[in-house]
C-alpha atoms as a PDB file:
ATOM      1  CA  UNK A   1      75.159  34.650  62.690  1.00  0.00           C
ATOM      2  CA  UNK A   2      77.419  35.126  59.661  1.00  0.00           C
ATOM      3  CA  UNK A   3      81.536  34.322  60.259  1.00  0.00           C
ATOM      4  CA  UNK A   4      82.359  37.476  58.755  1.00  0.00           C
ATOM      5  CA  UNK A   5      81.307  40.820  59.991  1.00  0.00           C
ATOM      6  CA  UNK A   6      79.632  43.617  58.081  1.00  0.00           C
ATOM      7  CA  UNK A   7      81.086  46.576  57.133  1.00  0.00           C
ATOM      8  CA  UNK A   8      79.291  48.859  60.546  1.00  0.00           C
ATOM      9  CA  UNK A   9      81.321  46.475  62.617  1.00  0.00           C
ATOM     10  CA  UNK A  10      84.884  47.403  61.028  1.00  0.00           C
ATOM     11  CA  UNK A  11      83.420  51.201  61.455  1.00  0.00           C
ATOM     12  CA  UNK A  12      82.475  50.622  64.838  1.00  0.00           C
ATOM     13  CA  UNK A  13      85.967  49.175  66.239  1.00  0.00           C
ATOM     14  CA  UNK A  14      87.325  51.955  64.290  1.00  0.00           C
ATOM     15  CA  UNK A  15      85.794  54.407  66.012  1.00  0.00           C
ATOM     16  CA  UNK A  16      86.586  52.753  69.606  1.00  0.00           C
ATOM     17  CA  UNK A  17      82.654  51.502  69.971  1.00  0.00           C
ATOM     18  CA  UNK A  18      83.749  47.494  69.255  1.00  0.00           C
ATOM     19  CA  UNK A  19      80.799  45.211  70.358  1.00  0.00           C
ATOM     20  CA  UNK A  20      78.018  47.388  69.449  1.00  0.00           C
ATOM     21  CA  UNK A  21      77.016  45.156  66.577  1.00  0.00           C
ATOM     22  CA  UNK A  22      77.876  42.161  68.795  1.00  0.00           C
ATOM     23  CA  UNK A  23      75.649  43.199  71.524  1.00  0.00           C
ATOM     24  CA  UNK A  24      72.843  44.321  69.053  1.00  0.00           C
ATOM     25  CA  UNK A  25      73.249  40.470  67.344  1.00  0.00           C
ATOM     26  CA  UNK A  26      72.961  38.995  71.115  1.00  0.00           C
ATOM     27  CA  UNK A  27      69.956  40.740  71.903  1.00  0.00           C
ATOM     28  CA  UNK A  28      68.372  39.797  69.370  1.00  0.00           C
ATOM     29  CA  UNK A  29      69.320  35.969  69.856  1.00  0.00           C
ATOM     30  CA  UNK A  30      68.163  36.268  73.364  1.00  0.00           C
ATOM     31  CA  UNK A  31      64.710  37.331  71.794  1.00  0.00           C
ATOM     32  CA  UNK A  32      63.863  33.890  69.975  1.00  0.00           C
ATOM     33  CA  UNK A  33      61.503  31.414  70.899  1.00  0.00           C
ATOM     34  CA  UNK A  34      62.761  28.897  71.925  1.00  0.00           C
ATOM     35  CA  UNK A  35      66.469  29.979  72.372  1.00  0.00           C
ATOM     36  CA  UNK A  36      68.686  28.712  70.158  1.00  0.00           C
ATOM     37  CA  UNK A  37      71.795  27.086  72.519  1.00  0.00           C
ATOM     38  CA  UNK A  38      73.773  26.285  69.173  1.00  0.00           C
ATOM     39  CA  UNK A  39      73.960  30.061  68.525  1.00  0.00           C
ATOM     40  CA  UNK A  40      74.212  31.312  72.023  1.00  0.00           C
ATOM     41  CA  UNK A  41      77.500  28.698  72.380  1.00  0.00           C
ATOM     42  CA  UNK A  42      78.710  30.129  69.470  1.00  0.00           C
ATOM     43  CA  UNK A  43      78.614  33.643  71.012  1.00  0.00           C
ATOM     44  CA  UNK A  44      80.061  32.987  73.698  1.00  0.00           C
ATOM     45  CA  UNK A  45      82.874  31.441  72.116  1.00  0.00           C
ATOM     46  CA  UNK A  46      83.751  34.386  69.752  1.00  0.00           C
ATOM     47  CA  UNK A  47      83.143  37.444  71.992  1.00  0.00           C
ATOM     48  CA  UNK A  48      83.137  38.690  75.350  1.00  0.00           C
ATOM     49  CA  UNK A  49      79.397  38.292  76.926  1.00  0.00           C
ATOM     50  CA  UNK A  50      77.954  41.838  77.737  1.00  0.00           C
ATOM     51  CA  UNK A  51      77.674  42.549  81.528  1.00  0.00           C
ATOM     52  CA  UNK A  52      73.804  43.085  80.894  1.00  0.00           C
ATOM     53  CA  UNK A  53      72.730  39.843  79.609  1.00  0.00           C
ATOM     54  CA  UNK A  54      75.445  37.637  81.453  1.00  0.00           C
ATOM     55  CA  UNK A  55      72.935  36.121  84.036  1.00  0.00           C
ATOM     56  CA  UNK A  56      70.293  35.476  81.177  1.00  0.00           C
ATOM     57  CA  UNK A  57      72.976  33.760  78.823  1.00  0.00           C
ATOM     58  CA  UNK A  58      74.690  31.749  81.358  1.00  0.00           C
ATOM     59  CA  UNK A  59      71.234  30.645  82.995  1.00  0.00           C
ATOM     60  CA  UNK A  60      70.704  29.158  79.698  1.00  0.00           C
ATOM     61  CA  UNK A  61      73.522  27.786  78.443  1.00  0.00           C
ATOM     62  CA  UNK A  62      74.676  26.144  81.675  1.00  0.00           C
ATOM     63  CA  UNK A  63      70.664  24.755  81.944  1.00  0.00           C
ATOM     64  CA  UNK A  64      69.320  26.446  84.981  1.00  0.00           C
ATOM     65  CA  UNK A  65      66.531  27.922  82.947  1.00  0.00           C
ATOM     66  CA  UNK A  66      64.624  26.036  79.472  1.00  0.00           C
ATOM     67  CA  UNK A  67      65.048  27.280  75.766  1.00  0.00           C
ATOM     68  CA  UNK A  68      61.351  27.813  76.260  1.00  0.00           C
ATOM     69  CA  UNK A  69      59.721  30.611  77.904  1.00  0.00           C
ATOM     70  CA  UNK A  70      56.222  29.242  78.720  1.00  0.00           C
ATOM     71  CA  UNK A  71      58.531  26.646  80.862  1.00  0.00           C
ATOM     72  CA  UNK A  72      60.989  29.087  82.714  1.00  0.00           C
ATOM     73  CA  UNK A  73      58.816  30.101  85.623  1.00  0.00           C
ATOM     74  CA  UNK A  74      57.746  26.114  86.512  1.00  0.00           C
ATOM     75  CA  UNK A  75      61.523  25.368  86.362  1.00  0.00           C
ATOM     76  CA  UNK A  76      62.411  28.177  88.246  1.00  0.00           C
ATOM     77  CA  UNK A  77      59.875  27.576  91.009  1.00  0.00           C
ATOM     78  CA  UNK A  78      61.356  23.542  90.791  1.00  0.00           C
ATOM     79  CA  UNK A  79      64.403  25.062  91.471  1.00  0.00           C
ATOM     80  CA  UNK A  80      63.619  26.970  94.088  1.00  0.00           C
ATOM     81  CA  UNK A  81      61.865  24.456  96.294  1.00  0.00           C
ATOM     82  CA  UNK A  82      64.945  22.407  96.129  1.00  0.00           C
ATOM     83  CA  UNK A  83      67.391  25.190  97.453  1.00  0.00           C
ATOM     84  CA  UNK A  84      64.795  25.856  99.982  1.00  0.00           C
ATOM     85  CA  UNK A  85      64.386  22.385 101.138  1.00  0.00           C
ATOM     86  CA  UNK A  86      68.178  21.491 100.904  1.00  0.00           C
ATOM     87  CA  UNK A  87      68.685  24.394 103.214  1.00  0.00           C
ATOM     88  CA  UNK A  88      66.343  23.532 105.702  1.00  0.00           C
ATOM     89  CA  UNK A  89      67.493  20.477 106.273  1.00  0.00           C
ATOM     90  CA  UNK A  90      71.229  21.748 106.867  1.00  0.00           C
ATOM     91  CA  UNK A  91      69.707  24.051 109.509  1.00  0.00           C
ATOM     92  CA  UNK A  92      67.663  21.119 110.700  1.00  0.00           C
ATOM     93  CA  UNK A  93      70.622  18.996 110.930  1.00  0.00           C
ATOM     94  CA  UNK A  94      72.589  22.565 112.522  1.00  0.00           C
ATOM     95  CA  UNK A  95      75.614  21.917 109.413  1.00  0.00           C
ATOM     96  CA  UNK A  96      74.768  25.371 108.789  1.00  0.00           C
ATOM     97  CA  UNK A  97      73.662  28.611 110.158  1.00  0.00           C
ATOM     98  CA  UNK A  98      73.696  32.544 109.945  1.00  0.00           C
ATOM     99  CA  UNK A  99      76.940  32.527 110.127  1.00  0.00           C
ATOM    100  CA  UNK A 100      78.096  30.063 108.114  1.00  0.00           C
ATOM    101  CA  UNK A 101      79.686  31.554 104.445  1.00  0.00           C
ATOM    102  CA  UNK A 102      77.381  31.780 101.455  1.00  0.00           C
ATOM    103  CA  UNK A 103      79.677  29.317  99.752  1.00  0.00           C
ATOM    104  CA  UNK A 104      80.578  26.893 101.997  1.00  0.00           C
ATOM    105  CA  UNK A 105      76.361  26.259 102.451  1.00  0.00           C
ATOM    106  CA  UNK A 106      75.890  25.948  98.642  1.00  0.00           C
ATOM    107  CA  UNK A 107      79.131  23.557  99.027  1.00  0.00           C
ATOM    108  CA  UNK A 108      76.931  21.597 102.056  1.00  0.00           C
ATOM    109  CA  UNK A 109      73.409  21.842  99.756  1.00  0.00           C
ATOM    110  CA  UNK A 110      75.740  19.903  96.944  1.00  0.00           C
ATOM    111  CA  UNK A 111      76.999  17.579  98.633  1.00  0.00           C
ATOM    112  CA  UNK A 112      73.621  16.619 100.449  1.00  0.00           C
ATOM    113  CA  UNK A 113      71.908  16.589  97.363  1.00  0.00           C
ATOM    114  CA  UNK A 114      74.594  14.125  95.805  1.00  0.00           C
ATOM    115  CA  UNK A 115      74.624  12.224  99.041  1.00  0.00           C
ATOM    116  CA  UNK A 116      77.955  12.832 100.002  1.00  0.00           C
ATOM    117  CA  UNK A 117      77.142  14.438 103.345  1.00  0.00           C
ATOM    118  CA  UNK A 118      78.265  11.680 105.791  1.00  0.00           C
ATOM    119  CA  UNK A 119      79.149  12.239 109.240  1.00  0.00           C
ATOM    120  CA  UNK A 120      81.978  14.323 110.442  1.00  0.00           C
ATOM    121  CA  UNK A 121      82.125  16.037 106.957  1.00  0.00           C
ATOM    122  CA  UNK A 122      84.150  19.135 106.795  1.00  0.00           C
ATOM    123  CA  UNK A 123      82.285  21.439 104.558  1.00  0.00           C
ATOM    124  CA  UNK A 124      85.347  23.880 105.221  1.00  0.00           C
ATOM    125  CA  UNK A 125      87.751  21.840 103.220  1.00  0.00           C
ATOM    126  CA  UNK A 126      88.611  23.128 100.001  1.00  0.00           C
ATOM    127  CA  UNK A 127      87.054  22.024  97.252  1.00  0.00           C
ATOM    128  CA  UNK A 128      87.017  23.560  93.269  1.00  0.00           C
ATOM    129  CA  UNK A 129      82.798  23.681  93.789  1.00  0.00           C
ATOM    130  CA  UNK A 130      83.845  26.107  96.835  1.00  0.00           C
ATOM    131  CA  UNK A 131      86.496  27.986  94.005  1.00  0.00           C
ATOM    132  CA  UNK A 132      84.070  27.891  91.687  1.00  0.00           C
ATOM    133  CA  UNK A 133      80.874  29.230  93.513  1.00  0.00           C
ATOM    134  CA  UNK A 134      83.044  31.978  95.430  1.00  0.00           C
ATOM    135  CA  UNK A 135      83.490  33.412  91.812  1.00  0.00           C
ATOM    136  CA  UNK A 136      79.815  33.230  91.255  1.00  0.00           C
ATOM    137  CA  UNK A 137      78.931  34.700  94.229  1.00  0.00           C
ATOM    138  CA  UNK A 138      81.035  37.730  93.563  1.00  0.00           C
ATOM    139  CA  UNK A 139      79.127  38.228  89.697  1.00  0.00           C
ATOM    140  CA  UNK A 140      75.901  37.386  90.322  1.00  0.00           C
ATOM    141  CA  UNK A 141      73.274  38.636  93.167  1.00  0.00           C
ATOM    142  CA  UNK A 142      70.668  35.289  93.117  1.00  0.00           C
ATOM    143  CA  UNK A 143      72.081  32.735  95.300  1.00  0.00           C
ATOM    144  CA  UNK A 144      69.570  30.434  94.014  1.00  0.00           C
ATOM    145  CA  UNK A 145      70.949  30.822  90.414  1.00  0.00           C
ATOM    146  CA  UNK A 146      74.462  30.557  91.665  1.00  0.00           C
ATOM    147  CA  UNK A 147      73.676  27.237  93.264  1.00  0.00           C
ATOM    148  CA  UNK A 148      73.019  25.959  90.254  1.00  0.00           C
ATOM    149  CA  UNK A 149      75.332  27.291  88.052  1.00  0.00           C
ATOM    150  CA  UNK A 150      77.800  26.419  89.975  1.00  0.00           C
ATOM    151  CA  UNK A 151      76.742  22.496  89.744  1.00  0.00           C
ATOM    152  CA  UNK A 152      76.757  22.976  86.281  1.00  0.00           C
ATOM    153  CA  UNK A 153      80.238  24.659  85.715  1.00  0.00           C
ATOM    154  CA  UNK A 154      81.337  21.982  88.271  1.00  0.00           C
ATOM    155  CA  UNK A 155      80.398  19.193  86.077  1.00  0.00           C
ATOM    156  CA  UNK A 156      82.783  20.605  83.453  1.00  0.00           C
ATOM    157  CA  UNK A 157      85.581  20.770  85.830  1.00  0.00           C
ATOM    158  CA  UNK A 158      84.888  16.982  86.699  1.00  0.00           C
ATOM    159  CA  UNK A 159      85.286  16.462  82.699  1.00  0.00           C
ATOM    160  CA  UNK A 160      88.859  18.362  82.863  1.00  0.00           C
ATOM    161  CA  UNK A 161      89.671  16.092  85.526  1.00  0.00           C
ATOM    162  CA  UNK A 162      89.226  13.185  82.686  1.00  0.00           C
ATOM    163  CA  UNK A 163      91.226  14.804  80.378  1.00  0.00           C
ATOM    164  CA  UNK A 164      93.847  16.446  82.463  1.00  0.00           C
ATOM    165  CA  UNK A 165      96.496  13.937  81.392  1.00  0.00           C
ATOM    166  CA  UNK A 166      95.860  15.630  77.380  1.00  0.00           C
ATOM    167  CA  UNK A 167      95.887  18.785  78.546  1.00  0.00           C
ATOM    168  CA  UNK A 168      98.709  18.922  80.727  1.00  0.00           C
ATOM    169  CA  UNK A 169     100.412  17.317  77.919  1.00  0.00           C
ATOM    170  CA  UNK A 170      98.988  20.103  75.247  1.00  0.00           C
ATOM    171  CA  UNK A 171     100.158  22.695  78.063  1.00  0.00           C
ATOM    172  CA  UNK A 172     103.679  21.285  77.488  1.00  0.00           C
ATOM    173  CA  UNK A 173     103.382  21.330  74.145  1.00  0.00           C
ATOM    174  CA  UNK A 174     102.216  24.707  73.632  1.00  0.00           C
ATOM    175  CA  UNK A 175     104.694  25.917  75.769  1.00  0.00           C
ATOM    176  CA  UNK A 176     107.905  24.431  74.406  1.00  0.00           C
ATOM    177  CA  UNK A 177     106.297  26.123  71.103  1.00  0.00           C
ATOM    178  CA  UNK A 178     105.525  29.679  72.092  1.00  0.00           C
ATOM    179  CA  UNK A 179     108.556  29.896  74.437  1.00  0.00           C
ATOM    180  CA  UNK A 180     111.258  27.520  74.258  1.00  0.00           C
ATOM    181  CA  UNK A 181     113.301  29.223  76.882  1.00  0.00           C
ATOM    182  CA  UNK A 182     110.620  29.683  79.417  1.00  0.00           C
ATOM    183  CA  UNK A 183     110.169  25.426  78.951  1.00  0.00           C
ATOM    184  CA  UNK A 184     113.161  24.493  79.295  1.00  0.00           C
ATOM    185  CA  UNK A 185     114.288  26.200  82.186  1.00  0.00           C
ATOM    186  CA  UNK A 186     111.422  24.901  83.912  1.00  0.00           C
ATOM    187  CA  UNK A 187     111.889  21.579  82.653  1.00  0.00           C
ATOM    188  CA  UNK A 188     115.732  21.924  84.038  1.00  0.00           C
ATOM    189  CA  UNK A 189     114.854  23.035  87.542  1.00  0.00           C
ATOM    190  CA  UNK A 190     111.811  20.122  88.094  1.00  0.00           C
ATOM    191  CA  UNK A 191     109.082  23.049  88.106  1.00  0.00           C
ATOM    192  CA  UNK A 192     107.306  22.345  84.899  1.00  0.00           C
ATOM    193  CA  UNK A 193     105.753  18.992  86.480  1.00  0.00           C
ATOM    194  CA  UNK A 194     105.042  20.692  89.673  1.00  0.00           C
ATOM    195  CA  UNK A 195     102.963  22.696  88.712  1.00  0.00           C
ATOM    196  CA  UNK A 196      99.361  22.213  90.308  1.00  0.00           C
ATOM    197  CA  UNK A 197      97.812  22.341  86.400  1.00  0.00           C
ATOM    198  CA  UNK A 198      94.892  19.870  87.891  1.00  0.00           C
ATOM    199  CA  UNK A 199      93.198  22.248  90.610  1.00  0.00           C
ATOM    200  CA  UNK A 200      94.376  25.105  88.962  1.00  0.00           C
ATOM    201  CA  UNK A 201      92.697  23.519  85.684  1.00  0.00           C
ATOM    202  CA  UNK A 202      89.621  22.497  87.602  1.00  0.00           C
ATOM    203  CA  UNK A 203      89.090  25.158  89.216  1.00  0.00           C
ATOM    204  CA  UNK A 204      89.121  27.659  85.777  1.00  0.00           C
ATOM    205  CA  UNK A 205      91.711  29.552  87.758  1.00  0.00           C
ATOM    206  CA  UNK A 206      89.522  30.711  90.256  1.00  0.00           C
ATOM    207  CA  UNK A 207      91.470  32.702  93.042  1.00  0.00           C
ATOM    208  CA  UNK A 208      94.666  32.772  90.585  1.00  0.00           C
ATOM    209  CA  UNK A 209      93.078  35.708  88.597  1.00  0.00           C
ATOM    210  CA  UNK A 210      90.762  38.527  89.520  1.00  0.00           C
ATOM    211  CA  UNK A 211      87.471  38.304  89.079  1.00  0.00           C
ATOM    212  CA  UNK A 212      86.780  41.139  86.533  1.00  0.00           C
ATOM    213  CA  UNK A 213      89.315  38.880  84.260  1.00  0.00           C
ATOM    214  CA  UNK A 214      88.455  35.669  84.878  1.00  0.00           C
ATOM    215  CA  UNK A 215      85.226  36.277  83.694  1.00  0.00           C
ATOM    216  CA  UNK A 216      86.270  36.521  80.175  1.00  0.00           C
ATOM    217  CA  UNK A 217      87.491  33.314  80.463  1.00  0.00           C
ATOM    218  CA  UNK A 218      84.466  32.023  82.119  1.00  0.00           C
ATOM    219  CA  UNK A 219      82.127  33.024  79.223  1.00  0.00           C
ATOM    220  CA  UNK A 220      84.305  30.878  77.119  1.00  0.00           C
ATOM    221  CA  UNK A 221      83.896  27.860  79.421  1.00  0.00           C
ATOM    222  CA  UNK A 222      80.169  28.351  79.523  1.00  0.00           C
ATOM    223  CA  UNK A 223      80.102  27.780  75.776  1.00  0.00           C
ATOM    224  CA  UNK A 224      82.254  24.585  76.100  1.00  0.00           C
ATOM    225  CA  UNK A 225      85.418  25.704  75.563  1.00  0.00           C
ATOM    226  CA  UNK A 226      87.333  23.658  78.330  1.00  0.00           C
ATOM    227  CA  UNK A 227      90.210  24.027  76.354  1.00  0.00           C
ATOM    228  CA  UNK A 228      90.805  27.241  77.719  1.00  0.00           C
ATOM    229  CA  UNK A 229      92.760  27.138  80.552  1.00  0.00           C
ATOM    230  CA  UNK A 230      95.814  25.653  78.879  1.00  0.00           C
ATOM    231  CA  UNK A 231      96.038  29.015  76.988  1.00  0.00           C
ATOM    232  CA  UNK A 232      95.936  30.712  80.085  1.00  0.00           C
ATOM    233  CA  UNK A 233      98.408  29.137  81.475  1.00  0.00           C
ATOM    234  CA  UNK A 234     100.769  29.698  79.251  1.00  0.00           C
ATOM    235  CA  UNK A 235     100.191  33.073  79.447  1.00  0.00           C
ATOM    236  CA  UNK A 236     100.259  33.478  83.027  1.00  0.00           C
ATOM    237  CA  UNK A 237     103.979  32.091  82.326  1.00  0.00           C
ATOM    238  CA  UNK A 238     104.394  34.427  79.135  1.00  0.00           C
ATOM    239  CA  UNK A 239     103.749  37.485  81.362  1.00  0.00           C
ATOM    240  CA  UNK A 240     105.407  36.906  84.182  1.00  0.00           C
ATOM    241  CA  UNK A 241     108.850  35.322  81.888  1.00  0.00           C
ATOM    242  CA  UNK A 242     110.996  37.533  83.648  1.00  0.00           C
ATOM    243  CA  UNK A 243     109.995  36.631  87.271  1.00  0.00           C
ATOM    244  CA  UNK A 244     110.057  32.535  86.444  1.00  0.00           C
ATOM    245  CA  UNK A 245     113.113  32.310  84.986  1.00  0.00           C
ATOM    246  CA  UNK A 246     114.654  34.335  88.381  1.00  0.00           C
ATOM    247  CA  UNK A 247     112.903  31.198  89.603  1.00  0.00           C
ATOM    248  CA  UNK A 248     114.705  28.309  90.619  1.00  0.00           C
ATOM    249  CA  UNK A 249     112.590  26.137  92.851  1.00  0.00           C
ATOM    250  CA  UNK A 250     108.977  25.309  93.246  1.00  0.00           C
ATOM    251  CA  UNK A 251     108.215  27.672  96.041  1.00  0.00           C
ATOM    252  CA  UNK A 252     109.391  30.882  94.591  1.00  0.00           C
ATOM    253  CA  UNK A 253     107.361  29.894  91.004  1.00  0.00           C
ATOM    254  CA  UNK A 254     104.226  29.520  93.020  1.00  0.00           C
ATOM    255  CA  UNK A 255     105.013  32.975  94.902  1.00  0.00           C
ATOM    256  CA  UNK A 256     105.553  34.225  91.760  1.00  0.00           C
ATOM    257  CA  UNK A 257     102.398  33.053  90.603  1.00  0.00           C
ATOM    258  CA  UNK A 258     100.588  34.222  93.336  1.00  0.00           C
ATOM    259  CA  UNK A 259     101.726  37.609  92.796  1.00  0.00           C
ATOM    260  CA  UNK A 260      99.507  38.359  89.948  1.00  0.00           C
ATOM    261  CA  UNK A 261      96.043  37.661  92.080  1.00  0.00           C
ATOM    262  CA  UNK A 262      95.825  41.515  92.537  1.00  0.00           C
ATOM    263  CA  UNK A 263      97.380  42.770  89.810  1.00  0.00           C
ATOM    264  CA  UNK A 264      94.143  43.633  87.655  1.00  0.00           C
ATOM    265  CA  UNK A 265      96.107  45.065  84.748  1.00  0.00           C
ATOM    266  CA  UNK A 266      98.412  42.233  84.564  1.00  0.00           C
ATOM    267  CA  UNK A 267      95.185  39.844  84.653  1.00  0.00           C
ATOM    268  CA  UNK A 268      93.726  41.595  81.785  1.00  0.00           C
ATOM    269  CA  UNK A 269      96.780  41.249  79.693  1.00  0.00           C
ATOM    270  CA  UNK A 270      96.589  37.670  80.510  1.00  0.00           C
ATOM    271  CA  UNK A 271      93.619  37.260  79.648  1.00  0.00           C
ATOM    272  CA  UNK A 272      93.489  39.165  76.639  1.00  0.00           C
ATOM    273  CA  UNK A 273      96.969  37.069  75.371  1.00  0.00           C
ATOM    274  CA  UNK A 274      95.161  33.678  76.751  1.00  0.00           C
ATOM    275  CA  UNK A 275      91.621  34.254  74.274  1.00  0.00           C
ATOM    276  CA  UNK A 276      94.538  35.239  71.674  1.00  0.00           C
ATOM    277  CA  UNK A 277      96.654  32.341  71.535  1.00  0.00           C
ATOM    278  CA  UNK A 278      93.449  30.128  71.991  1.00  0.00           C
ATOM    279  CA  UNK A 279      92.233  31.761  68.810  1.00  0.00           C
ATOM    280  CA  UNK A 280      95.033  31.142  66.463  1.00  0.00           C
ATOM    281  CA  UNK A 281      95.344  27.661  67.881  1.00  0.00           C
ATOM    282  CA  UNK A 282      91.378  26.914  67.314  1.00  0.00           C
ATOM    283  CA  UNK A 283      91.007  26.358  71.012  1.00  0.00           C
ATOM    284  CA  UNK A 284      87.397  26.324  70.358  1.00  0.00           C
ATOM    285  CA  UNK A 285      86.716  23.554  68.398  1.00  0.00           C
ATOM    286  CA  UNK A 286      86.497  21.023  71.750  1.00  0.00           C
ATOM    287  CA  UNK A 287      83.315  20.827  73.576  1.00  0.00           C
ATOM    288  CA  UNK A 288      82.668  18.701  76.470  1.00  0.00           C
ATOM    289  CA  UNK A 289      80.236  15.856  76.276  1.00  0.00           C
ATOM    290  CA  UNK A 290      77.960  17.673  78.594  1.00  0.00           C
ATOM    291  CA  UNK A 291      77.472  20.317  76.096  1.00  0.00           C
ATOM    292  CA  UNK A 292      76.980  18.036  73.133  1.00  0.00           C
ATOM    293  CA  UNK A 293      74.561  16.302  74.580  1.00  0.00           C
ATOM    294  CA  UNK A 294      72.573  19.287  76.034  1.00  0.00           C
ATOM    295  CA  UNK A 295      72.938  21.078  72.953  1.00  0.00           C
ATOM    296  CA  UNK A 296      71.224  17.537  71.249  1.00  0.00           C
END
């Protein structure tokens, strides 16, 4: 896929129909044998993933299902047998039933399969894999492919937990830069450090933002761009400026904060200023070892 785009796509954003070409260019990545992750990642990392091929591109890139077609439906049926059996043997062991929440059983099925279901575990707890699959389970219909998705995105946010101490101090940096005000009043009144930057972080801001949103975001972190989240934090503070700096202790920043979770147009101005800033600061040119190596 070339770095510049032909003259139909300048028409076509002129004319209000932008991501025509980029959907056409998708679909026609989607068609090679065997996919190409390289290109796929690179996709993901310049636009915004069409609703209609999101489950196929994030199957792939996040490795539930092979680059190779003639391999997907042994995989798949792999894959299945192990849901199948890791839920059985919750039901078996009665961790789990009927009633128990969607996520909080793929939480249980993870934990028994890493063999960190002792006794007396409380699969209620909160967890980021519980953040992340929640957001899953509202995008996606398969709660097979969720399941493992959601290991997969959760093996990134274990990677952001090794690097939080660079990000948190890129979020500071960033911050001081875009909006020297905004920084130093927090700085001043002992909010900038409390902010919860690690589960917010790990989580990819899953029940700070609305879904629809934060799935913008999420295409980005499905083609390795961990990096991310710093921008959106700083715009979550960017847009809300005039709230935090009425601010003056911890507990009305994270009311603030939590103000936005159903604000849908705010979220999408967020978001839209977060992919920005990330942009024109090359946000995408870290990738997690995960990625490199599957991408290998």
């Amino acid at each position: 896929m070339a770095d510049e785009r032909n003259f139909r796509s300048t028409y076509y954003e002129k004319v209000g129909c932008r991501g025509v070409e980029e959907r056409k260019s998708l679909e026609i990545l989607l068609k090679e044998k065997p996919l190409n992750l390289t290109k796929l990642t690179q996709f993901c990392i310049r636009f915004t993933v069409p609703k209609i091929h999101r489950t196929v591109l994030w199957n792939s890139l996040l490795g539930v299902t092979p680059v190779y077609d003639k391999s997907r439906d042994y995989v798949m049926e792999q894959r299945v047998a192990v849901y199948n059996d890791l839920l059985k043997a919750l039901k078996t062991m009665r961790i789990v039933d009927e009633n128990t929440p969607t996520s909080r059983v793929l939480y249980a099925m993870w934990l028994l399969e890493k063999k960190q279901l002792y006794l007396g575990r409380d699969i209620t707890q909160e967890s980021h894999f519980c953040n992340i699959t929640k957001v899953l389970l509202e995008i996606f219909d398969n709660d097979i492919e969720t399941y493992w998705m959601a290991k997969s995105l959760y093996d990134y946010s274990e990677e952001v937990s090794l690097e939080m101490g660079k990000l948190s101090d890129l979020t500071y940096t960033i911050l001081e830069k875009e909006d020297n005000g905004l920084y130093i009043h927090l700085k001043s009144c002992d909010m900038l450090t409390a902010l919860p930057l690690s589960d917010w972080y790990r989580s990819f801001f899953a029940g700070v933002l609305s879904e629809p949103a934060l799935i913008r975001i999420w295409d980005k972190i499905c083609g390795g761009a961990i990096k991310i989240v710093v921008f959106v934090m700083i715009e979550i503070l960017r847009m809300l400026r005039r709230r935090v700096l009425r601010c003056v202790d911890q507990k009305s920043l994270f009311e603030c904060i939590d103000s936005i979770k159903n604000e849908q147009e705010t979220a999408d101005m967020i978001v839209n200023g977060a992919i920005e800033l990330w942009q024109q600061n090359k946000g995408h040119e870290y990738i997690p070892q995960s990625k490199v190596k599957a991408l290998s």
